[in-house]
Protein backbone atom coordinates (compact mmCIF):
# COMPACT_ATOMS: atom_id res chain seq x y z
CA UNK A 1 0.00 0.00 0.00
CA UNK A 2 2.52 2.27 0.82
CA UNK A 3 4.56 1.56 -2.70
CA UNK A 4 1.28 1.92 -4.22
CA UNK A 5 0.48 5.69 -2.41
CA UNK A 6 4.25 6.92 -3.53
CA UNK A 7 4.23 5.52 -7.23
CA UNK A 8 0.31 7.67 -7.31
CA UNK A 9 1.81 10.74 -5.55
CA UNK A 10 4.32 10.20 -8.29
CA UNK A 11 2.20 9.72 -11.22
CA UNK A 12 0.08 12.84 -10.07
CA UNK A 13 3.28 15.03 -10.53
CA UNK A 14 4.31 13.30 -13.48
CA UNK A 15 1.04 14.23 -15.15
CA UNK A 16 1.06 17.72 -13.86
CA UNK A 17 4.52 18.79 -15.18
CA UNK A 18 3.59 16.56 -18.02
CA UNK A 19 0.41 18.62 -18.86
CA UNK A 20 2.35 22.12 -17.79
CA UNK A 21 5.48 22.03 -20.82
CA UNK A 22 3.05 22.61 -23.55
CA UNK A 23 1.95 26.07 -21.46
CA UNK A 24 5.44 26.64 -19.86
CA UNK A 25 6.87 26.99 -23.74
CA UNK A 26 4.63 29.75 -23.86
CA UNK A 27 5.31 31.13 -20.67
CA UNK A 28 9.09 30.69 -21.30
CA UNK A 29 8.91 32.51 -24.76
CA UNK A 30 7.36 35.26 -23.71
CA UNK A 31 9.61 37.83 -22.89
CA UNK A 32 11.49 36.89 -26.37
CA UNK A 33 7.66 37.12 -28.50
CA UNK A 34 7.61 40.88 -26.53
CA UNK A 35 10.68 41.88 -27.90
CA UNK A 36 11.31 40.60 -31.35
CA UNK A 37 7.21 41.20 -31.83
CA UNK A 38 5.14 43.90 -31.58
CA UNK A 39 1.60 44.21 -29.98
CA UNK A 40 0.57 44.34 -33.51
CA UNK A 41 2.62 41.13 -34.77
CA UNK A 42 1.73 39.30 -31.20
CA UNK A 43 -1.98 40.03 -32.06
CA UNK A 44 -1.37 38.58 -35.23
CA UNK A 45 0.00 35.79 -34.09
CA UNK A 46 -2.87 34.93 -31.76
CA UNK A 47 -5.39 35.45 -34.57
CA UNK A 48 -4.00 32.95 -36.85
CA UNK A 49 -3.87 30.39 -33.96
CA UNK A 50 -7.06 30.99 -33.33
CA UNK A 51 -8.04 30.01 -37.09
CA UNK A 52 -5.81 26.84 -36.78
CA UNK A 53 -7.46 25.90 -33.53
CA UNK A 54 -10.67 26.50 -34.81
CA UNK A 55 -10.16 23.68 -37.41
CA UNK A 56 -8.92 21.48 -34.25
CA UNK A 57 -11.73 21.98 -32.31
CA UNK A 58 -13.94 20.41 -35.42
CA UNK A 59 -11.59 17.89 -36.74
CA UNK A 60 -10.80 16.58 -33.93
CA UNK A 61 -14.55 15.41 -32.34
CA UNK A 62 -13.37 15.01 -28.72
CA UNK A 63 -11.45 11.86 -29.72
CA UNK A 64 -9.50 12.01 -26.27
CA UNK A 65 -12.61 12.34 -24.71
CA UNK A 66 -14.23 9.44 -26.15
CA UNK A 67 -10.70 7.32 -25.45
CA UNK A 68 -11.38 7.94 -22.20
CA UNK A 69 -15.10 7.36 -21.67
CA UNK A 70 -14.71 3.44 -23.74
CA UNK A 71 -11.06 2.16 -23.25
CA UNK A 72 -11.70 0.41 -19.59
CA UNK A 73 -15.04 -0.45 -20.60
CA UNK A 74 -14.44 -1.94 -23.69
CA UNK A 75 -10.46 -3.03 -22.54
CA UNK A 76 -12.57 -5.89 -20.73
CA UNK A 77 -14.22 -7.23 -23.63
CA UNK A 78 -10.99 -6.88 -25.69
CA UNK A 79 -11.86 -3.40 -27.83
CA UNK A 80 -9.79 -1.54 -25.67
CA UNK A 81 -6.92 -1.18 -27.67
CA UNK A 82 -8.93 -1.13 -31.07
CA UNK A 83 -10.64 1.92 -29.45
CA UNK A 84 -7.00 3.85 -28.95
CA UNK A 85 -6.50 2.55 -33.06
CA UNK A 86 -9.43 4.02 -34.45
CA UNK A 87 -9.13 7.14 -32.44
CA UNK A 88 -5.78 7.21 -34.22
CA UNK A 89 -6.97 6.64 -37.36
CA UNK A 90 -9.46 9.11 -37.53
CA UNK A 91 -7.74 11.63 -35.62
CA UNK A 92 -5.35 12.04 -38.19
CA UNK A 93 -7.39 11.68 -41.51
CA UNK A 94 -10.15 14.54 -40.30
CA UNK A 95 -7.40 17.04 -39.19
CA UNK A 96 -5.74 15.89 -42.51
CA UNK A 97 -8.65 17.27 -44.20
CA UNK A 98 -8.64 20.34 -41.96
CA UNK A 99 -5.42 21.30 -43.21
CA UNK A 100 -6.01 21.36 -46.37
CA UNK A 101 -9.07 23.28 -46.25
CA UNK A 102 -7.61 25.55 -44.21
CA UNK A 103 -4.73 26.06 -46.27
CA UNK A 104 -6.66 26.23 -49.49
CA UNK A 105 -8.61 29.15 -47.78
CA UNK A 106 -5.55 31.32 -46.26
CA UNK A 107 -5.47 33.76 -49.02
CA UNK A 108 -8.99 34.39 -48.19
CA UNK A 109 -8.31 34.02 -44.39
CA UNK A 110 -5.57 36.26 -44.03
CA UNK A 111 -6.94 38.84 -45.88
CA UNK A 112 -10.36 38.92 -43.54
CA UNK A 113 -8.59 38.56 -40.17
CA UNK A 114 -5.33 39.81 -40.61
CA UNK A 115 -5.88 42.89 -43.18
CA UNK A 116 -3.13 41.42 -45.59
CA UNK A 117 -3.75 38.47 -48.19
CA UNK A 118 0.24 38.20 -48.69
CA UNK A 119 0.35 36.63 -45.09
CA UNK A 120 -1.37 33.60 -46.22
CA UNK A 121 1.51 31.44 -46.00
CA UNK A 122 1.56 32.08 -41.97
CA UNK A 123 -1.92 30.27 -42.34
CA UNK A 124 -0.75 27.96 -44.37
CA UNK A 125 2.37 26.48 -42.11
CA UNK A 126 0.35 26.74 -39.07
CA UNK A 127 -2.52 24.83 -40.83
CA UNK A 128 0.05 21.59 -41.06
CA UNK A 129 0.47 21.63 -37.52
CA UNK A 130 -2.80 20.24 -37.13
CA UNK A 131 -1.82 16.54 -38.48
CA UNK A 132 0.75 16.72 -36.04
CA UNK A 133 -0.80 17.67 -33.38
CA UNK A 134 -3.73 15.13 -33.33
CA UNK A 135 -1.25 12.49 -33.57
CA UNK A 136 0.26 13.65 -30.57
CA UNK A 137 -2.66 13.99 -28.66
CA UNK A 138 -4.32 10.73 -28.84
CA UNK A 139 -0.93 8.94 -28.45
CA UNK A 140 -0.91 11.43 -24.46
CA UNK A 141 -4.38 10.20 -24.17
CA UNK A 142 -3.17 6.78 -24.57
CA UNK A 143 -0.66 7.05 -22.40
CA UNK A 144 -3.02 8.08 -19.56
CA UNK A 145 -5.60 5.60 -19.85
CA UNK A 146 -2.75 3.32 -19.45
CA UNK A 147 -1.36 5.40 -16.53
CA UNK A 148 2.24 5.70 -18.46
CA UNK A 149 3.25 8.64 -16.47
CA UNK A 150 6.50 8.72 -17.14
CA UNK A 151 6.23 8.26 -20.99
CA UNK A 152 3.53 11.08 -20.83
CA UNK A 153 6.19 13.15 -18.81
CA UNK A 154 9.07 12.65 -20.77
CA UNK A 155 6.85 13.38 -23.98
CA UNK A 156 6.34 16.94 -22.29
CA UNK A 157 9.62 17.33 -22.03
CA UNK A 158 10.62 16.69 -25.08
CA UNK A 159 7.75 19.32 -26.38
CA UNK A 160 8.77 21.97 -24.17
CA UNK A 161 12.32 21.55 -24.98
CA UNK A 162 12.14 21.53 -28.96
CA UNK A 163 9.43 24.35 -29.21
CA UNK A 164 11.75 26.41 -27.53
CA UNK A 165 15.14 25.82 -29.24
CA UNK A 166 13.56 25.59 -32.53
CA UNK A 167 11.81 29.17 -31.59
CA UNK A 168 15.25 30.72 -30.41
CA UNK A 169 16.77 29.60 -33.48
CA UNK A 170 14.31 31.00 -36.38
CA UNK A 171 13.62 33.77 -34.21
CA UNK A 172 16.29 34.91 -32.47
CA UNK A 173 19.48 33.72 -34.44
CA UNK A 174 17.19 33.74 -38.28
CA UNK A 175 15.05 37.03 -37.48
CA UNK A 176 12.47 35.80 -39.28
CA UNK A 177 10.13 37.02 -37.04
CA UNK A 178 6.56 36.01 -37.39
CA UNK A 179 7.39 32.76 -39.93
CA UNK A 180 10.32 31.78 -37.60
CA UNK A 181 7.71 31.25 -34.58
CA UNK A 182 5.27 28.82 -37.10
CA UNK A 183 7.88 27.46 -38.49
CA UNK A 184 9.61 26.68 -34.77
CA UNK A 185 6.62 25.23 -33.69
CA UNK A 186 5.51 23.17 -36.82
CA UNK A 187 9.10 21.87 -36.32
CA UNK A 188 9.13 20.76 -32.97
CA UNK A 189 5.64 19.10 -33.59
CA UNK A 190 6.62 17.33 -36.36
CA UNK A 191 9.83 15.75 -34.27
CA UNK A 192 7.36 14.85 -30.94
CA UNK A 193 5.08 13.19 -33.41
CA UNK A 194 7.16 11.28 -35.12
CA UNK A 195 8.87 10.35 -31.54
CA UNK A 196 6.08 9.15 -29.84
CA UNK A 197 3.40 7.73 -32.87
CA UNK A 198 5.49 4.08 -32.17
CA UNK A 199 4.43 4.37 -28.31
CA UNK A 200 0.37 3.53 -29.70
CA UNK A 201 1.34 1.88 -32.88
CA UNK A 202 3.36 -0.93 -31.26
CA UNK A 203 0.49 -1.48 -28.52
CA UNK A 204 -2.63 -0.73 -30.61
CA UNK A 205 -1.75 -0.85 -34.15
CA UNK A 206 -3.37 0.93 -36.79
CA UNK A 207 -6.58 0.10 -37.97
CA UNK A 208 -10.53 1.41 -38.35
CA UNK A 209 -12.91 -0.74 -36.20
CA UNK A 210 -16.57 -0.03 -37.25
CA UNK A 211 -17.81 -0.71 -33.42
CA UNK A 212 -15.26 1.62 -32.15
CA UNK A 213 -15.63 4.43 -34.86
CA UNK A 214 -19.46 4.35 -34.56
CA UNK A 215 -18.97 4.37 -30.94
CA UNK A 216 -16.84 7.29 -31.19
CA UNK A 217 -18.56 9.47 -33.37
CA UNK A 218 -21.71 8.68 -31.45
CA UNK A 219 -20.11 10.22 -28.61
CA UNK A 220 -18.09 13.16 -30.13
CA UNK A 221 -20.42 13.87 -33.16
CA UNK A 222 -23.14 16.29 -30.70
CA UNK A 223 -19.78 17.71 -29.17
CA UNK A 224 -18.47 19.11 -32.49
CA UNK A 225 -21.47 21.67 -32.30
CA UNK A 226 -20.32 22.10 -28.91
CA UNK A 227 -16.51 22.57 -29.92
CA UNK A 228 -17.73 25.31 -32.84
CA UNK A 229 -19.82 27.34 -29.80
CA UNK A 230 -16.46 26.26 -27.19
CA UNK A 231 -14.07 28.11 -30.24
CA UNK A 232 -16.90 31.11 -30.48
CA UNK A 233 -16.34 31.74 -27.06
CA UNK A 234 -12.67 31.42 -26.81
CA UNK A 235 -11.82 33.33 -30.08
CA UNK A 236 -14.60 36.05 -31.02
CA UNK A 237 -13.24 38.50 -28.45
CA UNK A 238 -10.26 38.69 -31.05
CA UNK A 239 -12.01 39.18 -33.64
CA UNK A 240 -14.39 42.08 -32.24
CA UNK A 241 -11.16 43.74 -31.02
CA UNK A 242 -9.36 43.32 -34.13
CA UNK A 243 -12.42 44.68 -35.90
CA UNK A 244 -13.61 47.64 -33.42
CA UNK A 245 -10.15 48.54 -32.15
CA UNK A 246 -6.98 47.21 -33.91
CA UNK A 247 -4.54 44.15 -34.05
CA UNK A 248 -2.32 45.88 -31.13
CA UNK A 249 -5.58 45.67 -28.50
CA UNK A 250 -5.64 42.05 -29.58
CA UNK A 251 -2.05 41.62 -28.61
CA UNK A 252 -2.35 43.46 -25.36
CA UNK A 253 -5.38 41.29 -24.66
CA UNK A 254 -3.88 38.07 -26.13
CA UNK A 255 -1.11 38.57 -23.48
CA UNK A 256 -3.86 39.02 -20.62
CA UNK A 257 -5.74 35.84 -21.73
CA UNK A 258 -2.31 33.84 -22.33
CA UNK A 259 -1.52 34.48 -18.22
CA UNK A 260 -5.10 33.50 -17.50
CA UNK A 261 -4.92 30.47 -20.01
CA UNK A 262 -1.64 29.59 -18.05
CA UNK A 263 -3.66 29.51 -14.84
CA UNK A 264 -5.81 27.24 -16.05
CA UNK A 265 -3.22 24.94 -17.21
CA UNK A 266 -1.31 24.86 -13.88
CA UNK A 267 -4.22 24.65 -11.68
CA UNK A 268 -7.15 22.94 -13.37
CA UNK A 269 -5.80 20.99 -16.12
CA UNK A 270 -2.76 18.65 -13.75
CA UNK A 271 -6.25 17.29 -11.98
CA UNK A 272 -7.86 16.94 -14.80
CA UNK A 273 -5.55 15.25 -16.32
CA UNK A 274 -6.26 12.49 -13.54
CA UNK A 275 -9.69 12.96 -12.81
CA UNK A 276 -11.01 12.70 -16.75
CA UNK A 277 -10.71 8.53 -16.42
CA UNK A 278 -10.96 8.12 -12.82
CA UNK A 279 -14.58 10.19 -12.40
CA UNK A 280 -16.19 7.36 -14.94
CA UNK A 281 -14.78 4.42 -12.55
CA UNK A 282 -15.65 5.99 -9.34
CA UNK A 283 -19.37 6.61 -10.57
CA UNK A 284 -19.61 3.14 -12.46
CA UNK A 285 -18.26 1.49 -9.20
CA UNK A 286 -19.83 3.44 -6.19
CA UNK A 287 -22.40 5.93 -7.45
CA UNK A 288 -21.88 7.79 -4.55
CA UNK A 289 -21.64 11.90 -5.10
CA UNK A 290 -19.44 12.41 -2.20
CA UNK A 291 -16.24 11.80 -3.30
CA UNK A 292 -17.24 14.37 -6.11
CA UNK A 293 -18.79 16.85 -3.35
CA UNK A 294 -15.20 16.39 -1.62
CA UNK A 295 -12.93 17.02 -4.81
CA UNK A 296 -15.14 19.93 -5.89
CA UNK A 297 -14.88 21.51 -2.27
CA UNK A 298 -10.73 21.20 -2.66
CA UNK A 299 -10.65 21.96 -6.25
CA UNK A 300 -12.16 25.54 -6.17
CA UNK A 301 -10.54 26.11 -2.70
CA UNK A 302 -7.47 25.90 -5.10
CA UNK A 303 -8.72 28.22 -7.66
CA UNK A 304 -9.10 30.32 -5.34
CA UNK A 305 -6.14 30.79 -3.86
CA UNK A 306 -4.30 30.80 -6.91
CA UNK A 307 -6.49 32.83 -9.22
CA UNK A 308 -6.53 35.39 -6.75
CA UNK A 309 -2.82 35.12 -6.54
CA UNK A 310 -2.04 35.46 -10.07
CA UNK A 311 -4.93 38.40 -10.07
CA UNK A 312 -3.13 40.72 -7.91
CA UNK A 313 0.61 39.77 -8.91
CA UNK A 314 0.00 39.91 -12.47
CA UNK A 315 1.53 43.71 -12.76
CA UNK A 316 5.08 42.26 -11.16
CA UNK A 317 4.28 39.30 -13.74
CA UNK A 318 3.99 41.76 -17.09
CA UNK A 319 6.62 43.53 -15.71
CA UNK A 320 9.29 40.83 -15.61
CA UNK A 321 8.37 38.72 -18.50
CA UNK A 322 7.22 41.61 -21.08
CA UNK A 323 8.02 45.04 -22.42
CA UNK A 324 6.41 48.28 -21.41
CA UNK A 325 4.22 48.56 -24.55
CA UNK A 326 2.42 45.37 -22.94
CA UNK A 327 1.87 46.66 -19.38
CA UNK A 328 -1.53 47.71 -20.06
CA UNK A 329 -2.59 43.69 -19.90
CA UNK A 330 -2.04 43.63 -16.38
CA UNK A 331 -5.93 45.69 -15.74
CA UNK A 332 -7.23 43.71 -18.24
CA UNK A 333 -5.98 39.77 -16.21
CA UNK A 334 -7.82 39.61 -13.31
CA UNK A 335 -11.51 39.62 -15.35
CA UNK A 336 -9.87 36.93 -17.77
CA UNK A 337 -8.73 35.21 -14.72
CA UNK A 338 -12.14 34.96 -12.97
CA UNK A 339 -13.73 33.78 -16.33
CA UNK A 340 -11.18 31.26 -16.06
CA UNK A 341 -12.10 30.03 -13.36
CA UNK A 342 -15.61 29.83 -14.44
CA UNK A 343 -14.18 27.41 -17.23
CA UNK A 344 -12.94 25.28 -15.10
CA UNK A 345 -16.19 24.83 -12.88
CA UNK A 346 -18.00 24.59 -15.90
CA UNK A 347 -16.04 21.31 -17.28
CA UNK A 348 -16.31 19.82 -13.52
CA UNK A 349 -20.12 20.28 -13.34
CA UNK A 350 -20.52 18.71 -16.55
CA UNK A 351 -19.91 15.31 -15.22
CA UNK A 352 -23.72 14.28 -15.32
CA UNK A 353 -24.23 14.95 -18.98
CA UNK A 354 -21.06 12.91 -20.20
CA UNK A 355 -21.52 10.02 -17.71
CA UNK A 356 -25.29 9.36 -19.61
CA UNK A 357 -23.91 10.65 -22.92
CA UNK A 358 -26.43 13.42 -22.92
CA UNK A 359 -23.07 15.43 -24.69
CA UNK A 360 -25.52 17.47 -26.89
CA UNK A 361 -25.94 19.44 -23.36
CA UNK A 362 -22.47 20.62 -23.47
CA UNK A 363 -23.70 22.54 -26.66
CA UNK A 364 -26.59 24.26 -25.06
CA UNK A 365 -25.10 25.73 -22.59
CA UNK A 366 -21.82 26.69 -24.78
CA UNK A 367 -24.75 28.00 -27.25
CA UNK A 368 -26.71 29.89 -24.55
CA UNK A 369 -23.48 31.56 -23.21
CA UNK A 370 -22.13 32.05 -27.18
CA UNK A 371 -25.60 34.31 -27.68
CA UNK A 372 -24.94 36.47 -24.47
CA UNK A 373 -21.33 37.05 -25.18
CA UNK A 374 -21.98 38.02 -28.56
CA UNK A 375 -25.06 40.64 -27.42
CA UNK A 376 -22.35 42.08 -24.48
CA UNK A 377 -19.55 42.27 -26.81
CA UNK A 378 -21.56 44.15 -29.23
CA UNK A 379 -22.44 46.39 -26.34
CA UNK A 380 -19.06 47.07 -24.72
CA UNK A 381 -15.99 46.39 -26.70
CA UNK A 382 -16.68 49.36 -28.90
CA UNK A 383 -16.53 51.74 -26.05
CA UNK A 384 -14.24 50.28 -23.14
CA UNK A 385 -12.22 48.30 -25.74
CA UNK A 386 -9.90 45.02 -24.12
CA UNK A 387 -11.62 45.39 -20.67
CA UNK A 388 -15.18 45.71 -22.30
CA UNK A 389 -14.01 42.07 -24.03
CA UNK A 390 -12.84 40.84 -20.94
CA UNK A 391 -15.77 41.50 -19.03
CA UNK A 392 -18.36 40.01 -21.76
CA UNK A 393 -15.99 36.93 -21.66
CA UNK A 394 -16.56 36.59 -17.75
CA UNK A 395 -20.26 36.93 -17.92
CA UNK A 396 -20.76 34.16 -20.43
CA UNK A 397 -18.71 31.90 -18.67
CA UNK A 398 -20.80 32.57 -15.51
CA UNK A 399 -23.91 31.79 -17.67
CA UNK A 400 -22.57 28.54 -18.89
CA UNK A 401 -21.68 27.35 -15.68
CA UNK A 402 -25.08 27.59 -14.25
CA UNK A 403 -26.38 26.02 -16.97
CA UNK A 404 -23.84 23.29 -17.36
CA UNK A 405 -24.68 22.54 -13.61
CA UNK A 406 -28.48 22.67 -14.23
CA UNK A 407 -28.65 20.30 -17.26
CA UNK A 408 -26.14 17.92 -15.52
CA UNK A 409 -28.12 17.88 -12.30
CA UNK A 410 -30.94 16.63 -13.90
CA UNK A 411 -29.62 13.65 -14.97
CA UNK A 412 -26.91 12.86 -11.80
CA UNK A 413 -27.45 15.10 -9.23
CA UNK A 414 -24.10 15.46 -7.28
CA UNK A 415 -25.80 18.32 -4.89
CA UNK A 416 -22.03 20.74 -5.61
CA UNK A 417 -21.81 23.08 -2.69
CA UNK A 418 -22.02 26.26 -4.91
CA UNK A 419 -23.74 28.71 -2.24
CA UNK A 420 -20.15 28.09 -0.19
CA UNK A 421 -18.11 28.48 -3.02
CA UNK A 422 -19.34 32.04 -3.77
CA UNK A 423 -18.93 32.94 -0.79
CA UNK A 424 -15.05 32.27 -0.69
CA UNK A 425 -14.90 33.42 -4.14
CA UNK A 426 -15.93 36.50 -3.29
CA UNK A 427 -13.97 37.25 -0.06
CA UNK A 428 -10.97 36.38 -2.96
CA UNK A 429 -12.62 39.06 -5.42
CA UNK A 430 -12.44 41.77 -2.26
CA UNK A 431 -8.63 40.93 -2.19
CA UNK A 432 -8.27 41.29 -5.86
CA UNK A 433 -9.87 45.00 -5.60
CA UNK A 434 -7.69 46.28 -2.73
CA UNK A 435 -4.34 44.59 -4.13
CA UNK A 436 -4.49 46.25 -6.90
CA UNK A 437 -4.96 49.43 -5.51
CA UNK A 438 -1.51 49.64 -4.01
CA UNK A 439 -0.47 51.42 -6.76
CA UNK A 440 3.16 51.41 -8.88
CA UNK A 441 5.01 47.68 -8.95
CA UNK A 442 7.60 47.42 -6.30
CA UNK A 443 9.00 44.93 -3.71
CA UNK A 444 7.27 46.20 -0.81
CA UNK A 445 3.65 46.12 -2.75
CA UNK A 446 4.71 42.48 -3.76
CA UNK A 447 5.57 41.99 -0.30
CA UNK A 448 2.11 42.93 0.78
CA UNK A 449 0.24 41.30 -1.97
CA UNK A 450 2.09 37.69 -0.60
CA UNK A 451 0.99 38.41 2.88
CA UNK A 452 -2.03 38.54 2.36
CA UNK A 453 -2.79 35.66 -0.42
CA UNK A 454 -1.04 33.85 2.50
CA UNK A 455 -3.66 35.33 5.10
CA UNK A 456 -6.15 34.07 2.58
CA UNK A 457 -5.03 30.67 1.82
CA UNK A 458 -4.99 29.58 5.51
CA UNK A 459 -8.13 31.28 6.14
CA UNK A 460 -9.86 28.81 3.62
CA UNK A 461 -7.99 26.28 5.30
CA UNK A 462 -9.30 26.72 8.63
CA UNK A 463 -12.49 27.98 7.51
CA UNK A 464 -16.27 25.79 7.85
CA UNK A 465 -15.55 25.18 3.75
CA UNK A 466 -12.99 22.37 4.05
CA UNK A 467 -14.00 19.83 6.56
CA UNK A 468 -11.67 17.28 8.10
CA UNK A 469 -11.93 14.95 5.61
CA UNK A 470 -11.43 17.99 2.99
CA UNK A 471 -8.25 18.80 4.71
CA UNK A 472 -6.82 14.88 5.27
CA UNK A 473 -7.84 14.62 1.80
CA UNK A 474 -5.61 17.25 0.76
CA UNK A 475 -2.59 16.28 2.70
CA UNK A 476 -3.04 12.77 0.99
CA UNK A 477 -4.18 12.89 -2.67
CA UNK A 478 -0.59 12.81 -3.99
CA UNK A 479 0.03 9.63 -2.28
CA UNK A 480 -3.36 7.93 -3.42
CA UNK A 481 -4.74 7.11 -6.55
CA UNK A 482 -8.32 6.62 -6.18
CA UNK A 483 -9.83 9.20 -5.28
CA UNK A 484 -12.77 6.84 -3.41
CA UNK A 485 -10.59 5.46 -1.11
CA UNK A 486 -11.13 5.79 2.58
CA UNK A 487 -9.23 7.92 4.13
């Protein structure tokens, strides 16, 4: 038992700084995107990602998703593996397709969303990326519904490492500027691909099972309205900035949404990255709602602590990793953060519409939220600009959780203590509103700012919120894997 508890507590880190290279890059490239690109070139850079993921969030169907919710089950009857195959399969051949749509249409693309129809080859490399990138991710996937932690570790590492050199050197030592960033990351793709495709191959093969792909698209099909409403609400705030305001607001407010992206991805997506196959086997096995009651009570505890954190340090954050012309982000985080958050409650509450494959719910409520983000950025991004965005962003994620929690709660009601979590959310939005009004970055107003995010973590600690259980649970996740243990 006590083997088992350290090789989970492992496996739990593994996954977490597994899941946190493909962000870190990012992170880590930062200060070099601020200085060799312009608010302008930044906020063309996020625009064309946002057409390339666009074409992801279509092509690929939730593939992962579906890995997850059939390889156990259907591991025991032998389909397993030709579930992880077919995923493959198709995975590739409808982001192959993607690409080449997407490339045939960059003239036309580039000259809609980026004002210029000669950048249509940045479209173009960044639409191959796709191919590569859907190989990768199923292959991940595999690797954690096997719990291969390490190989899903070291294939992190490998990303983080590559996308950086291969970015320093067409950037940096080339100047090529906005093609040296594509190309770096089409690159370093291309290498992790072809690194880890044998990892699946060897243990699944390659091959299109009929059960499987019906399964499959059965399962992801409803979501790929969902994933066109998910990519509306991720990606029109771009657009109605680039369109109202210019591509330099979208690069100031791409930098905001990149820091509250990266919260997500340290915070949220490590669990996630653990709780995606265990929540199906706790509910198949126990149907009891309170070890999701207990991980829900932890989990925004958590987010928090740490959204509030990152809130009220992001002006020390701008300042170190980017140049003064991007400072401006730093009033503009703290709303991004909070909707954020709100994304990450959101795919939690869900739970009850996946586990009875009632997935077309995951498209109302993106739809529902799409319509009210669209009326409020209509109303405000013309006149307050990045902050009116940011603030239209926030609401509709608040809308979609409530009715991502509604919908799922009539189908498995896990009874979330939301009433207590708004209460603790907002003693962390008071925090947020007097941080910030220190005034000018310096060490004594970061010095302040730690004090009392440290006042406020061990408040929530102590506080009615977390129980006793809450708390041992805390102090022992990373040494157990199932999260339905007793304690």
């Amino acid at each position: 038992m006590k083997t088992r508890s350290r090789r989970a507590g492992s496996h739990l880190m593994l996954y977490g700084i597994g899941s946190l290279t493909k962000q870190l890059a990012t992170v880590v490239m930062l200060p070099i995107y601020t200085y060799y690109l312009g608010p302008a070139d930044y906020g063309a850079l996020e625009i064309v990602n946002l057409l390339v993921s666009s074409v992801a969030l279509i092509a690929g169907m939730n593939l992962g998703e579906g890995l997850f919710r059939y390889y156990h089950e259907r591991e025991e009857k032998g389909g397993g593996r030709k579930t992880v195959a077919t995923a493959l399969v198709m995975a590739f051949t409808l982001n192959l397709l993607g690409a080449l749509v997407l490339s045939a249409l960059s003239p036309i693309l580039a000259g809609q969303f980026l004002s210029n129809t000669q950048l249509w080859y940045l479209v173009s490399i960044a639409a191959v990326t796709l191919t590569t990138e859907a190989c990768v991710s199923i292959v991940t996937c595999h690797m954690r519904a096997e719990g291969d932690a390490w190989k899903y570790f070291w294939t992190g590492i490998a990303r983080l490492s590559l996308h950086v050199a291969f970015n320093v050197l067409f950037l940096v030592h080339f100047e090529l500027g906005l093609v040296g960033v594509f190309l770096g990351s089409l690159a370093s793709s291309a290498i992790v691909a072809i690194g880890v495709l044998p990892y699946t191959i060897k243990r699944a093969g390659l091959s299109l099972s009929g059960v499987s792909a019906r399964l499959l698209f059965a399962f992801g099909g409803p979501l790929i309205l969902a994933n066109v409403a998910q990519f509306y609400l991720g990606a029109i705030d771009r657009f109605f900035l680039e369109h109202f305001r210019d591509l330099a607001s979208v690069g100031i407010y791409a930098l905001a949404a990149r820091l509250a992206q990266s919260f997500l991805v340290l915070i949220y997506e490590p669990f996630e990255l653990i709780w995606d196959p265990e929540k199906y086997r706790i509910w198949q096995t126990t149907g009891d709602r309170q070890p999701f009651q207990r991980v829900f009570r932890l989990l925004t505890s958590l987010l928090v602590v740490f959204g509030t954190g990152v809130s009220v340090l992001a002006p020390e954050i701008f300042a170190l990793l980017a140049s003064k012309p991007f400072a401006a982000a730093s009033s503009v985080a703290p709303v991004l953060i909070a909707a954020a958050v709100c994304t990450a409650l959101s795919r939690f509450a869900r739970f009850g519409s996946l586990a009875e494959g009632k997935t077309s719910n995951v498209y109302k409520a993106a739809t529902i939220s799409a319509l009210a983000m669209t009326l409020l950025l209509f109303a405000l991004t013309p006149r307050f600009g990045p902050m009116g965005a940011a603030v239209a962003v926030l609401s509709a994620a608040a809308i979609r959780v409530l009715v991502e929690d509604r919908l799922a709660r009539r189908l498995v009601n896990l009874a979330l203590p939301w009433r207590d979590f708004l209460l603790i959310a907002s003693v962390g939005a008071a925090v947020v509103v007097v941080c910030l009004q220190l005034g000018p970055v310096s060490v004594l107003h970061a010095l302040i700012k730690l004090s009392v995010l440290a006042a406020l973590a061990a408040g929530i600690w102590w506080s009615p919120y977390l129980g006793h259980g809450e708390r041992q649970l805390a102090l022992t996740i990373v040494r157990m894997r199932r999260l339905d243990q007793p304690l």
